[in-house]
PDB file of N, CA and C in Angstrom:
ATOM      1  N   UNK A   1     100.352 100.830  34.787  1.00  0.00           N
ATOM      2  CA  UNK A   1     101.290 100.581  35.860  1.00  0.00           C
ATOM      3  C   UNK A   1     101.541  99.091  35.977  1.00  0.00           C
ATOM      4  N   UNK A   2     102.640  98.887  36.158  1.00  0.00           N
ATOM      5  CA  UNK A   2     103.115  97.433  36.818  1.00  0.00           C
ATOM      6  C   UNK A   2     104.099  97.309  37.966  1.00  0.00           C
ATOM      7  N   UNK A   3     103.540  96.170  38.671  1.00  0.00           N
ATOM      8  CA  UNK A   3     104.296  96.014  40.034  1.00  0.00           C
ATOM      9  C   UNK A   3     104.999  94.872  39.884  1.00  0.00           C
ATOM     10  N   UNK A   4     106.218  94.933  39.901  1.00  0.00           N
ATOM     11  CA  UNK A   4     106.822  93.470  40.187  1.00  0.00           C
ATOM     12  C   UNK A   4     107.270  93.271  41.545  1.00  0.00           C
ATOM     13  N   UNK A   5     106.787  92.009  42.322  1.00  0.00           N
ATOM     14  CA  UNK A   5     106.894  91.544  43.589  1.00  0.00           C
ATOM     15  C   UNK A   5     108.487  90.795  43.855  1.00  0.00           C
ATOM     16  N   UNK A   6     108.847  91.253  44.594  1.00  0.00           N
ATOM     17  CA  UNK A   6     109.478  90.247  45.369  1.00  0.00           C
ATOM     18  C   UNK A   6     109.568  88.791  45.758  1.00  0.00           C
ATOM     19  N   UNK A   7     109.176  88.076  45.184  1.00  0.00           N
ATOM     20  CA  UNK A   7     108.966  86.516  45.670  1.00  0.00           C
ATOM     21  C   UNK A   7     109.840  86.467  46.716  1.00  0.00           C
ATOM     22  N   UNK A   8     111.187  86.276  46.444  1.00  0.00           N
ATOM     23  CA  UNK A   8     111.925  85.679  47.455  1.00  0.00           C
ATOM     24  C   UNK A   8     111.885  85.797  48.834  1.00  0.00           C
ATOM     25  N   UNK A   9     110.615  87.098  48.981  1.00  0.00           N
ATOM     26  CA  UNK A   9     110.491  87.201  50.871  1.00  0.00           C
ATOM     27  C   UNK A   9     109.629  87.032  51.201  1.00  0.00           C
ATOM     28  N   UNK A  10     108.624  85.775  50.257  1.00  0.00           N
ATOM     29  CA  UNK A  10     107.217  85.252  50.862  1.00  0.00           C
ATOM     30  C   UNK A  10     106.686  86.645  51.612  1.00  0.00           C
ATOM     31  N   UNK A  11     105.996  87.192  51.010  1.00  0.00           N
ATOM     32  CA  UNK A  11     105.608  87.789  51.874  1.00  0.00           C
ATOM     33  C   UNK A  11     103.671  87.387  51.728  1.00  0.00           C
ATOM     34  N   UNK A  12     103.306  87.713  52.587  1.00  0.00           N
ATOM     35  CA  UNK A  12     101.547  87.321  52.849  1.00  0.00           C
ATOM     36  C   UNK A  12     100.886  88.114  51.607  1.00  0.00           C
ATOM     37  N   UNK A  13      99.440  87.821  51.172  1.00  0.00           N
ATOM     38  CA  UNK A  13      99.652  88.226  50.167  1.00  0.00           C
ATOM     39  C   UNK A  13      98.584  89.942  50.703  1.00  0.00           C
ATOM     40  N   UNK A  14      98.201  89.822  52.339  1.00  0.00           N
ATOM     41  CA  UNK A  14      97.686  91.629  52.915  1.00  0.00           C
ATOM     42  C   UNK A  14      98.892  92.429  52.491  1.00  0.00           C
ATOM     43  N   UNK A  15     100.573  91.544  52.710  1.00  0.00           N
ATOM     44  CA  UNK A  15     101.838  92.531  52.537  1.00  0.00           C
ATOM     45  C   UNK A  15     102.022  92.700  51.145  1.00  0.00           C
ATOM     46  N   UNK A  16     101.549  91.902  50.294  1.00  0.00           N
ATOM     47  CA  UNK A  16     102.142  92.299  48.530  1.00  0.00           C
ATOM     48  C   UNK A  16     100.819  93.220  48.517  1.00  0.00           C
ATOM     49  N   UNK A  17      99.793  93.279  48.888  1.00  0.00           N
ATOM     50  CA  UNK A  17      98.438  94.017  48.634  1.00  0.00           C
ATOM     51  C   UNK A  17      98.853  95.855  49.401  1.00  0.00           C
ATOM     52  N   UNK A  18      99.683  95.626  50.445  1.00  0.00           N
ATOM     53  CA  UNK A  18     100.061  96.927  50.577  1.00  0.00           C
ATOM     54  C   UNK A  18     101.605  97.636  50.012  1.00  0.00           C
ATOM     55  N   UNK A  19     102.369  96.672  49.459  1.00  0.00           N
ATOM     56  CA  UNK A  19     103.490  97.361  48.887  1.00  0.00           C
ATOM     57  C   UNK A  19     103.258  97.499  47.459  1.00  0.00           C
ATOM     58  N   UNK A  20     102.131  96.970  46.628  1.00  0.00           N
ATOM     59  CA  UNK A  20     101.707  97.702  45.910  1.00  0.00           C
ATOM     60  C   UNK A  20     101.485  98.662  45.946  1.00  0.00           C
ATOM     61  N   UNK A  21     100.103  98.797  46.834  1.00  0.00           N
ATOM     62  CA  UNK A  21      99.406 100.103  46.995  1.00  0.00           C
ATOM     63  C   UNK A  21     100.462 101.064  46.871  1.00  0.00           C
ATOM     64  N   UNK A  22     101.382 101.045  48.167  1.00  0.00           N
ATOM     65  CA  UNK A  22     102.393 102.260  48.128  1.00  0.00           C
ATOM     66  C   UNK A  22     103.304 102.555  46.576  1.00  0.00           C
ATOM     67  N   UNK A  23     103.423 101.606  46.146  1.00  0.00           N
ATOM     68  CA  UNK A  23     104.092 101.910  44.668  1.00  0.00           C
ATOM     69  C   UNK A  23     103.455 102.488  43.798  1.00  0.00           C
ATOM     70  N   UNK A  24     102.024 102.044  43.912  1.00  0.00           N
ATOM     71  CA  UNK A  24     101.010 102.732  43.028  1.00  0.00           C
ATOM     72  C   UNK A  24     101.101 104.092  43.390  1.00  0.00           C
ATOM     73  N   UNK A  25     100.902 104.570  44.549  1.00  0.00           N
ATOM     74  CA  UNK A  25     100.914 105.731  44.950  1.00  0.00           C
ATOM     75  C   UNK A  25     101.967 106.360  44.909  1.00  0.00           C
ATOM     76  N   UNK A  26     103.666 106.155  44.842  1.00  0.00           N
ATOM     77  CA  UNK A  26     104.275 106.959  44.307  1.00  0.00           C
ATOM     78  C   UNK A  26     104.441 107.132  42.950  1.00  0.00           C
ATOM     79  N   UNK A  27     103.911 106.329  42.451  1.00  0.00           N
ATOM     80  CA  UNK A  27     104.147 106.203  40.966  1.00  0.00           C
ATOM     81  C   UNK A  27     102.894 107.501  40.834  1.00  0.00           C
ATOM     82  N   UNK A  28     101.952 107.647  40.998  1.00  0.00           N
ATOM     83  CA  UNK A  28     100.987 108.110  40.430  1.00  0.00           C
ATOM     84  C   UNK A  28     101.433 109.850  40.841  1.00  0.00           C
ATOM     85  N   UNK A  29     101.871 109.865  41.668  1.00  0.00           N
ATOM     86  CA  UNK A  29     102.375 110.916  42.369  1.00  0.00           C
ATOM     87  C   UNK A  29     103.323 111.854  41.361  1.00  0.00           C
ATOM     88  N   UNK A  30     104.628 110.931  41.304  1.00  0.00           N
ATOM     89  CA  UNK A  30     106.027 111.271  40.653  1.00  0.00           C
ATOM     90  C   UNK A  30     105.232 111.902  38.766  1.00  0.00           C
ATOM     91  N   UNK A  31     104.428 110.883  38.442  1.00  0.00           N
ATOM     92  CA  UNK A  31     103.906 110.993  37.427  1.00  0.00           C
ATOM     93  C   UNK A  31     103.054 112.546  37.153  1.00  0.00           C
ATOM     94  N   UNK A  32     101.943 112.700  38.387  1.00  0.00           N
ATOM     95  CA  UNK A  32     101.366 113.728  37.801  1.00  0.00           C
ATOM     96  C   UNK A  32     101.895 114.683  38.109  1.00  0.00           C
ATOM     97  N   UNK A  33     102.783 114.973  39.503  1.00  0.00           N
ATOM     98  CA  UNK A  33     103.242 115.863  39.934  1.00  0.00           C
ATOM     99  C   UNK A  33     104.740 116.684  39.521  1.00  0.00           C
ATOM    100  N   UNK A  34     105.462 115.388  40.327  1.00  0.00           N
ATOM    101  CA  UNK A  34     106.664 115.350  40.151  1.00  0.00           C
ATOM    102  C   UNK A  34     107.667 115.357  38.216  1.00  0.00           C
ATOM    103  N   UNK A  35     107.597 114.371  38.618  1.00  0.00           N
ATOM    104  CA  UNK A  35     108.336 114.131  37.113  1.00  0.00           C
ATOM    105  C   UNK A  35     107.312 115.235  35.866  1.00  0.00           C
ATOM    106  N   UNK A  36     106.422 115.947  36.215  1.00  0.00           N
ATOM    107  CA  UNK A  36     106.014 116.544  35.004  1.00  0.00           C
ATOM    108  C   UNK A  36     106.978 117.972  34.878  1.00  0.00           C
ATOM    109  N   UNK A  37     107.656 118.521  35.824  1.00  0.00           N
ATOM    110  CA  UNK A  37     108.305 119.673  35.573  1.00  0.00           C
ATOM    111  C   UNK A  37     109.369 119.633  34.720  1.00  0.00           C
ATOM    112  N   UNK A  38     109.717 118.162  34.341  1.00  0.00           N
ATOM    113  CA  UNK A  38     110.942 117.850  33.691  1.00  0.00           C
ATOM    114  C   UNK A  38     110.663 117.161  32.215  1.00  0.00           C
ATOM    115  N   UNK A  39     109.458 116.717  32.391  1.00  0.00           N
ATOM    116  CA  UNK A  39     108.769 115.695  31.320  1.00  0.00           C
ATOM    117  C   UNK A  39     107.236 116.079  31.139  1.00  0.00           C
ATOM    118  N   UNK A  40     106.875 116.599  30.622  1.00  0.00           N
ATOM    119  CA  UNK A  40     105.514 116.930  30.196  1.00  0.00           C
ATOM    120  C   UNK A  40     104.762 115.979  29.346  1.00  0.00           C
ATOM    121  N   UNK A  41     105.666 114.507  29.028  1.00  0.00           N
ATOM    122  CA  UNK A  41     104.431 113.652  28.638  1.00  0.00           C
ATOM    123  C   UNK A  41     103.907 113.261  29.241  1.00  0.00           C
ATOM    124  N   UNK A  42     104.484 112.737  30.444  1.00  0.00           N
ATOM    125  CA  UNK A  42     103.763 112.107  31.830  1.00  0.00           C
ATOM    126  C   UNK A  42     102.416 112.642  32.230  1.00  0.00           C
ATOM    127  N   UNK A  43     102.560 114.057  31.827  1.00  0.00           N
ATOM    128  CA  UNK A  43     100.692 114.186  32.351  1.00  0.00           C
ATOM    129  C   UNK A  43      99.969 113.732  31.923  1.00  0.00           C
ATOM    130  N   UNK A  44      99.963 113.825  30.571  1.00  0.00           N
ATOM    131  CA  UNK A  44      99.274 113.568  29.477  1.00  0.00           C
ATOM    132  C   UNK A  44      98.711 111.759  29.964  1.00  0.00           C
ATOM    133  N   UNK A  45      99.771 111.237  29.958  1.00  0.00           N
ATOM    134  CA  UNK A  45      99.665 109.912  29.992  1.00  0.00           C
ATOM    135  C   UNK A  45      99.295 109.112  31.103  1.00  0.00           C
ATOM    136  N   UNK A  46      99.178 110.107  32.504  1.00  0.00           N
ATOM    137  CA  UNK A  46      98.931 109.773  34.105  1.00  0.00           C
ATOM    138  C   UNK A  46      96.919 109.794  33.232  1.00  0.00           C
ATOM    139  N   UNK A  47      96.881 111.042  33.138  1.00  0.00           N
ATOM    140  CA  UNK A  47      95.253 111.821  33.044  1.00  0.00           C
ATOM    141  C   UNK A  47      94.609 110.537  31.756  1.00  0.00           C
ATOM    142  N   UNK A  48      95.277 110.064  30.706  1.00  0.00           N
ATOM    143  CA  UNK A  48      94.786 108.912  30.253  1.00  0.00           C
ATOM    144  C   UNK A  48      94.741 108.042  30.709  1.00  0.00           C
ATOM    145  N   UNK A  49      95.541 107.410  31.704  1.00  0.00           N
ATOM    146  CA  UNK A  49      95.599 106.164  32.711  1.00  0.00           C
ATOM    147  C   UNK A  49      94.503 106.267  33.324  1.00  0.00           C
ATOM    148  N   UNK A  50      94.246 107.299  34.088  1.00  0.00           N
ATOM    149  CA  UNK A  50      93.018 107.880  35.344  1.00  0.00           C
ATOM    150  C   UNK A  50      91.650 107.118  34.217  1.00  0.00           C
ATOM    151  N   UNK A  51      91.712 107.822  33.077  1.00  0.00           N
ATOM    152  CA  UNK A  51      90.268 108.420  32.443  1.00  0.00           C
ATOM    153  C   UNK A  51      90.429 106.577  31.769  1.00  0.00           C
ATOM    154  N   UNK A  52      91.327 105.770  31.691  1.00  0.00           N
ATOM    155  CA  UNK A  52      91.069 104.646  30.939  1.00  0.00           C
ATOM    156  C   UNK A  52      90.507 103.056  32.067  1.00  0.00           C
ATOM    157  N   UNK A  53      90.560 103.650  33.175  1.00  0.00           N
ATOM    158  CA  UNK A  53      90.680 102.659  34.488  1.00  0.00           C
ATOM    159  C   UNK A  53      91.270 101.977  34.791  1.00  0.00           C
ATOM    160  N   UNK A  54      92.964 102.745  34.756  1.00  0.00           N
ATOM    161  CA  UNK A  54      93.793 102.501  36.081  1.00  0.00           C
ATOM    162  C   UNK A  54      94.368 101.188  35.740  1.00  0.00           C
ATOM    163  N   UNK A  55      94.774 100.451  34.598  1.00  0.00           N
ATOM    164  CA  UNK A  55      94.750  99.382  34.504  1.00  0.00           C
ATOM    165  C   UNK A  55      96.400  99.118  35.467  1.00  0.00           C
ATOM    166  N   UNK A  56      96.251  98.154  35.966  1.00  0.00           N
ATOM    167  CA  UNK A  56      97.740  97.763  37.112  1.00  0.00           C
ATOM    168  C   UNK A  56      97.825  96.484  36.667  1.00  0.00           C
ATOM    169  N   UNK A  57      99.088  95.786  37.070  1.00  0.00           N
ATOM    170  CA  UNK A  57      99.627  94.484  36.248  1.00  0.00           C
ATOM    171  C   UNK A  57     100.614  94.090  37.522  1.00  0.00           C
ATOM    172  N   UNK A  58     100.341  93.177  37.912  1.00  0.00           N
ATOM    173  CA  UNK A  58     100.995  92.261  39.254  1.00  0.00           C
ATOM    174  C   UNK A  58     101.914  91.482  38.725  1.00  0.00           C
ATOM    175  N   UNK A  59     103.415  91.211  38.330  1.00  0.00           N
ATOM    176  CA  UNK A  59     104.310  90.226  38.177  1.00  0.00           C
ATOM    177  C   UNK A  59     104.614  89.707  39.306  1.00  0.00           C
ATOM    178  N   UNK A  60     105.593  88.586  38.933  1.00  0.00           N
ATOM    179  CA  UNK A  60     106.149  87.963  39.868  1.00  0.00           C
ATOM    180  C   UNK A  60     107.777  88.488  39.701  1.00  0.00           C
ATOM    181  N   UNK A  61     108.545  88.819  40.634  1.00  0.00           N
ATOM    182  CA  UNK A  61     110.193  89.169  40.482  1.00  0.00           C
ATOM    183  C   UNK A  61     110.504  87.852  41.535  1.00  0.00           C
ATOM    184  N   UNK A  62     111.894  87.502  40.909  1.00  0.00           N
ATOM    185  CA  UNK A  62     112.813  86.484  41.588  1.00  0.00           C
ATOM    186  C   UNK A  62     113.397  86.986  42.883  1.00  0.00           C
ATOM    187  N   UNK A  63     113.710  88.540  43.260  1.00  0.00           N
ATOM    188  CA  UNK A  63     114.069  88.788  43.853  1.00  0.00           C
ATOM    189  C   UNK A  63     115.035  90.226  43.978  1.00  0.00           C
ATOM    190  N   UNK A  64     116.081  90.645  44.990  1.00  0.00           N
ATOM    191  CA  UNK A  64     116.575  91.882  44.378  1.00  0.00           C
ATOM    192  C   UNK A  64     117.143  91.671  43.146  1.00  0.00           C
ATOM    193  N   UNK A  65     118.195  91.519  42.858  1.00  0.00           N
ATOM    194  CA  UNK A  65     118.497  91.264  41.974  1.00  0.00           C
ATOM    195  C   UNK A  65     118.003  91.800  40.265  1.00  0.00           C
ATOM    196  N   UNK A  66     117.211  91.335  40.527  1.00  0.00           N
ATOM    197  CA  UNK A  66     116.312  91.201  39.171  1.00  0.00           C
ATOM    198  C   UNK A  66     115.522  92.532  39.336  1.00  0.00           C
ATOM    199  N   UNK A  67     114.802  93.107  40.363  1.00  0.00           N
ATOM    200  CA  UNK A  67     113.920  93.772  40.637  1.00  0.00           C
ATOM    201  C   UNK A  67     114.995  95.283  40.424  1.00  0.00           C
ATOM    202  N   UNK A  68     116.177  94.907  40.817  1.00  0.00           N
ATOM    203  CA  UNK A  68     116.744  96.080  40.450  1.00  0.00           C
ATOM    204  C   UNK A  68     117.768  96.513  38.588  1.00  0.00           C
ATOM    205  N   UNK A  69     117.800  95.254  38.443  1.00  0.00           N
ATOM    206  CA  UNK A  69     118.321  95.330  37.057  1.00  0.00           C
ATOM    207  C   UNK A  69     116.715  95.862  36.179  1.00  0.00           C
ATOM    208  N   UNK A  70     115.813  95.230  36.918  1.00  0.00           N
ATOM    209  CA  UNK A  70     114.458  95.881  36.108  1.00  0.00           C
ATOM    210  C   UNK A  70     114.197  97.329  36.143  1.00  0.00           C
ATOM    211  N   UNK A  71     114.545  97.539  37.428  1.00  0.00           N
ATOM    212  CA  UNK A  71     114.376  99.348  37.356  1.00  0.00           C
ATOM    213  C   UNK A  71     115.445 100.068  36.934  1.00  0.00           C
ATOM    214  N   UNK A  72     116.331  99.622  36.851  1.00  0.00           N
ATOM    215  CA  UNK A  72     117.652 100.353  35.804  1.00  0.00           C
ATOM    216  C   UNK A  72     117.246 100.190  34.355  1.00  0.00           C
ATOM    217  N   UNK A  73     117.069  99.230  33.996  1.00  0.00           N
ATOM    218  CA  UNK A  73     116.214  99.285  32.114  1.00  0.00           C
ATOM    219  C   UNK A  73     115.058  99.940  32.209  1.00  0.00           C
ATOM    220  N   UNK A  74     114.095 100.264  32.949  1.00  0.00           N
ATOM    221  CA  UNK A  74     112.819 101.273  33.075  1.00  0.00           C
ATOM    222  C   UNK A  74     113.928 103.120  32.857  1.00  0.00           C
ATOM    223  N   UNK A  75     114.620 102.671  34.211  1.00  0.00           N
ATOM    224  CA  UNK A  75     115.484 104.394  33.982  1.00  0.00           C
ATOM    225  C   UNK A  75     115.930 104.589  32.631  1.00  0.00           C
ATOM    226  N   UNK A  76     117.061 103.820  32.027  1.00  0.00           N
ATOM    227  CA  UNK A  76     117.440 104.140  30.688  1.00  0.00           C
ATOM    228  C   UNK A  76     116.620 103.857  29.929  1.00  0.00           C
ATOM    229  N   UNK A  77     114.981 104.088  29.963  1.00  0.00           N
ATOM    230  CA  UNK A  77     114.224 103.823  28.763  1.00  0.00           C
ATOM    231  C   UNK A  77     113.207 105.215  28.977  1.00  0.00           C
ATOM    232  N   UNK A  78     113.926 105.246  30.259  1.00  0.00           N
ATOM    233  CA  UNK A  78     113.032 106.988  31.062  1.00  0.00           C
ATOM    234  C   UNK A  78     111.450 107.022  31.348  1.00  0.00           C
ATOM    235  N   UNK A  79     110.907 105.354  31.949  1.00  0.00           N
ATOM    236  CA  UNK A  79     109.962 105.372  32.461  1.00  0.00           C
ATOM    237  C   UNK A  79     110.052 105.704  33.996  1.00  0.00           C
ATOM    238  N   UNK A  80     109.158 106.210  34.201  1.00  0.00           N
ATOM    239  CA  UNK A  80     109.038 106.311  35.787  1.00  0.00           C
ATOM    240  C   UNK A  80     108.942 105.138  36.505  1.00  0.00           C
ATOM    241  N   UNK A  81     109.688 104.988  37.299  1.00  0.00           N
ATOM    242  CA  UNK A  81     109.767 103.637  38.608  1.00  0.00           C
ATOM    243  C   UNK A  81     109.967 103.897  39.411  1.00  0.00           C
ATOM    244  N   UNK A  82     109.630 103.414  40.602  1.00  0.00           N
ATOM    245  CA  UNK A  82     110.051 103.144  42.271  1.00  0.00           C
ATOM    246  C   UNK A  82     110.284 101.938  42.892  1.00  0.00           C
ATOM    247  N   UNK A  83     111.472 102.014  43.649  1.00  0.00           N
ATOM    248  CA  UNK A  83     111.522 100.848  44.310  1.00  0.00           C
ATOM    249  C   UNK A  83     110.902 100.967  45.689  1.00  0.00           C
ATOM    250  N   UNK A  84     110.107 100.276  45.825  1.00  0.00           N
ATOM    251  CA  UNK A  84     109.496 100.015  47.368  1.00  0.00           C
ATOM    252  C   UNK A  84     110.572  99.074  48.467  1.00  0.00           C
ATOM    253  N   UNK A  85     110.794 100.157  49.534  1.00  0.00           N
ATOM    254  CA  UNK A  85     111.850  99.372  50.621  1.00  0.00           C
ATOM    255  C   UNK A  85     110.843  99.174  51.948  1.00  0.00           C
ATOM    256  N   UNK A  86     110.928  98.398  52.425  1.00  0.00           N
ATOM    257  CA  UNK A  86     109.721  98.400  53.945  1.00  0.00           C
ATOM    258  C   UNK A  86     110.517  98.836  55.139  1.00  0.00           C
ATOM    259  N   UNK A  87     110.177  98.804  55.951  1.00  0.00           N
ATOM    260  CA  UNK A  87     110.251  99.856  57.173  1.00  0.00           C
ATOM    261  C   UNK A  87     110.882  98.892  57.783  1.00  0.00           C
ATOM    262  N   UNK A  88     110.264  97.325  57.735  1.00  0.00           N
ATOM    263  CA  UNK A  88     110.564  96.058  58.679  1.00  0.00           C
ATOM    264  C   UNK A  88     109.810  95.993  59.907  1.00  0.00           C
ATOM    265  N   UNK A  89     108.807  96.665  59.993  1.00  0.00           N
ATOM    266  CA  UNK A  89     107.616  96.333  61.182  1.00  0.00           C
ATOM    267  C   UNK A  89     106.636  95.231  61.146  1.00  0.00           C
ATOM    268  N   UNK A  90     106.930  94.426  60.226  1.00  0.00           N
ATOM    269  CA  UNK A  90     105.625  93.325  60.223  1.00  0.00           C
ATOM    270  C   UNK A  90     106.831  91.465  59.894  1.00  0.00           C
ATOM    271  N   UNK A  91     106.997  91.829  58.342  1.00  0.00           N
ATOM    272  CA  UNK A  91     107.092  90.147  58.086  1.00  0.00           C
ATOM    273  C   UNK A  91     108.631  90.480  57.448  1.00  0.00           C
ATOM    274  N   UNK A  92     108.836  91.549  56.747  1.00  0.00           N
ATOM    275  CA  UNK A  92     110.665  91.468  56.284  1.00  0.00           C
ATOM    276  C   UNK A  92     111.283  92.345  57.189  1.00  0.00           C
ATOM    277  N   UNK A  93     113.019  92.189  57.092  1.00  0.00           N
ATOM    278  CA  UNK A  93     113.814  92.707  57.256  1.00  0.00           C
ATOM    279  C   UNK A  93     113.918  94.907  56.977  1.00  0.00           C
ATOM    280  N   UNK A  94     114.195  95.210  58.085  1.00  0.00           N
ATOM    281  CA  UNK A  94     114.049  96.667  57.510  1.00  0.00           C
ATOM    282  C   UNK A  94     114.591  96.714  56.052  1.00  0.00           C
ATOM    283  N   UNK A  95     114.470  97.546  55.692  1.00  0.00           N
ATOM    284  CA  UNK A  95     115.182  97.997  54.001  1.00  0.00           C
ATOM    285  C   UNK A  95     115.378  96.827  52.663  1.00  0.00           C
ATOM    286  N   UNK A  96     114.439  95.680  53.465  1.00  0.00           N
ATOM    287  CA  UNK A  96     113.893  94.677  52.452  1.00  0.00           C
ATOM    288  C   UNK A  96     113.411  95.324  51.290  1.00  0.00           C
ATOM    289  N   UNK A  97     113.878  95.221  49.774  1.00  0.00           N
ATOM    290  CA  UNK A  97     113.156  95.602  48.630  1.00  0.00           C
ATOM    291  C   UNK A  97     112.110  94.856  47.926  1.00  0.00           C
ATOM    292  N   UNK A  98     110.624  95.409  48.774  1.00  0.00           N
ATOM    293  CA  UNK A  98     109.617  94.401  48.096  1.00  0.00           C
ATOM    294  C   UNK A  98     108.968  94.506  47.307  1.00  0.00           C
ATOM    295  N   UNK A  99     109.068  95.815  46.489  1.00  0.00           N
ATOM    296  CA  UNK A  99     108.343  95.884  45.215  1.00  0.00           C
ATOM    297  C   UNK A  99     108.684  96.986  43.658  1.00  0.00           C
ATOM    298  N   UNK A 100     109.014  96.854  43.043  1.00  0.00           N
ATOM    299  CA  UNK A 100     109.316  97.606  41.538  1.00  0.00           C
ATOM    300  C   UNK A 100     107.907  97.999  41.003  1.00  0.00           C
ATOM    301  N   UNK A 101     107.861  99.281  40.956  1.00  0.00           N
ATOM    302  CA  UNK A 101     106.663 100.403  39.891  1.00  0.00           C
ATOM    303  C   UNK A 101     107.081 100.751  38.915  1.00  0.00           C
ATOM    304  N   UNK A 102     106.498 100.699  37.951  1.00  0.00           N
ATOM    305  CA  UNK A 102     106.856 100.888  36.711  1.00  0.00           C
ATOM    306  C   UNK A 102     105.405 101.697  35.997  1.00  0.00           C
ATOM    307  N   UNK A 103     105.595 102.955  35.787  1.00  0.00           N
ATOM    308  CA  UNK A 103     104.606 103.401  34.642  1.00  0.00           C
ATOM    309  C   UNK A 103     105.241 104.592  33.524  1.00  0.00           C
ATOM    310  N   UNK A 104     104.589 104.043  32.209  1.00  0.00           N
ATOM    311  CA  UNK A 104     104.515 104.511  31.281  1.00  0.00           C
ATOM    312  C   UNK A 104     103.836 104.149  30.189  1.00  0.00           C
ATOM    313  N   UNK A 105     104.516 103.889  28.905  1.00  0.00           N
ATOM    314  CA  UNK A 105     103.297 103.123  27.301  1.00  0.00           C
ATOM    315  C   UNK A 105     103.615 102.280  28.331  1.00  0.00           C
ATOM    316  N   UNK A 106     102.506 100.979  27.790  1.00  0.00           N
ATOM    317  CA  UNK A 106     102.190  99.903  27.983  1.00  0.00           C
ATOM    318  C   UNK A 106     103.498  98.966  27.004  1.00  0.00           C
ATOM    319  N   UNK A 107     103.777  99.832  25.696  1.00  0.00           N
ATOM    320  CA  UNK A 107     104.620  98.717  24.846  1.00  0.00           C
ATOM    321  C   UNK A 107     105.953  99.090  25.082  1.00  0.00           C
ATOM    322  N   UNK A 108     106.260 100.151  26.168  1.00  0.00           N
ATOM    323  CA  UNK A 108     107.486 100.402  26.399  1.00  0.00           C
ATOM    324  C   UNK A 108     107.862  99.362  27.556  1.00  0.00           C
ATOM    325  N   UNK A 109     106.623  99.526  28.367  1.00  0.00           N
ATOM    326  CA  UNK A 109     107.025  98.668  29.718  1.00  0.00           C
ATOM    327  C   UNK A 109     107.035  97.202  29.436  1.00  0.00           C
ATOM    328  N   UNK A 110     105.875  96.553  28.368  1.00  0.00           N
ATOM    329  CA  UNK A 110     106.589  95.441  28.041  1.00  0.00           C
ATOM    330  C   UNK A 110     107.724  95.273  27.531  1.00  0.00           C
ATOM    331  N   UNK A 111     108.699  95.862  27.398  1.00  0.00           N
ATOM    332  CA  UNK A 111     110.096  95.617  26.337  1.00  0.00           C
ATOM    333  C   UNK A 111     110.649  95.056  27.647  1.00  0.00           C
ATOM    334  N   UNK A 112     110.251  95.318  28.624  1.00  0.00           N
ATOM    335  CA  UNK A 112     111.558  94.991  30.018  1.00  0.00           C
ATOM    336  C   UNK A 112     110.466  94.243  30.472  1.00  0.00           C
ATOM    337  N   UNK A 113     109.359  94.201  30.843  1.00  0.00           N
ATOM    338  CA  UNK A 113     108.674  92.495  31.363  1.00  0.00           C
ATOM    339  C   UNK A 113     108.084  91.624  30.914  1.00  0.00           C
ATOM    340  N   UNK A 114     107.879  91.678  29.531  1.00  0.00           N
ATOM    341  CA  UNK A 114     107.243  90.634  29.122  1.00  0.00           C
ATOM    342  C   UNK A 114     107.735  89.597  29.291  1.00  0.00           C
ATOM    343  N   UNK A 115     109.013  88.933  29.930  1.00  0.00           N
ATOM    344  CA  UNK A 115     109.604  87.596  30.098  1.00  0.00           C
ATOM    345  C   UNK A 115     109.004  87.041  31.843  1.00  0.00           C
ATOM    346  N   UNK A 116     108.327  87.998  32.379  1.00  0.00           N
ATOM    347  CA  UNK A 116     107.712  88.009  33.458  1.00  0.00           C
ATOM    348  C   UNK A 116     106.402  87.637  33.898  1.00  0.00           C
ATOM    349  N   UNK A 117     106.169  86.317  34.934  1.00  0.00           N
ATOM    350  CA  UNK A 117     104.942  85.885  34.936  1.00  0.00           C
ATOM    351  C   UNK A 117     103.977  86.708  35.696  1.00  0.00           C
ATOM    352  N   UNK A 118     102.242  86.594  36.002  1.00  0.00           N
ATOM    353  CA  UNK A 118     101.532  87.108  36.492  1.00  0.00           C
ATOM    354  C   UNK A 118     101.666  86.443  38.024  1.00  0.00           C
ATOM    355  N   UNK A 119     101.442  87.239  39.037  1.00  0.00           N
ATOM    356  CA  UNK A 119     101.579  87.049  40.322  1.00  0.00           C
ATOM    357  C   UNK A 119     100.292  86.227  40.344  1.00  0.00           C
TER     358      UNK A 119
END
């Protein structure tokens, strides 16, 4: 899995520590659950993630922009992604987009972030 953050809405780093989380968690979700009725590699590859320890990868994103041109090249490459929007109860704007999930291969998901630094 990889999360790319939002920079541009400073957010604290308890708030990047929970809009992960939530990305992780739909991702892991869509993966074992969801997206398998349509895609049956995804299990395969959730249940190796689980059994390999979960490895997660924190980028840094510039902002929407980017965070969404990133999850459109994840779609047409047919990895699973989510965009994380916040509610706006703490430090952003309601429907602020603060975080991009991305899981699948590891050498698929680098094709779209490897130009991307570590948070």
């Amino acid at each position: 899995m990889v999360f790319i953050v939002n920079t541009s809405l400073k957010m604290s780093p308890g708030k990047i520590a929970s809009q992960t989380a939530h990305a992780a968690v739909c991702l892991y979700i869509q993966a074992k659950y969801e997206r398998n009725r349509k895609h049956f590699q995804f299990l395969n590859e959730i249940d190796t993630w689980v059994k390999l320890g979960q490895k997660k990868v924190v980028l840094k994103g510039l902002n929407d922009l980017q965070l969404n041109n990133l999850g459109e090249q994840a779609n047409n490459m047919n990895l699973i992604s989510i965009k994380i929007k916040d509610a706006g109860r703490t430090q952003v704007e309601p429907g602020s987009l603060t975080c991009l999930g991305i899981f699948g291969k590891e050498d698929d998901i680098n094709k779209i972030t490897s130009s991307l630094t570590l948070l």
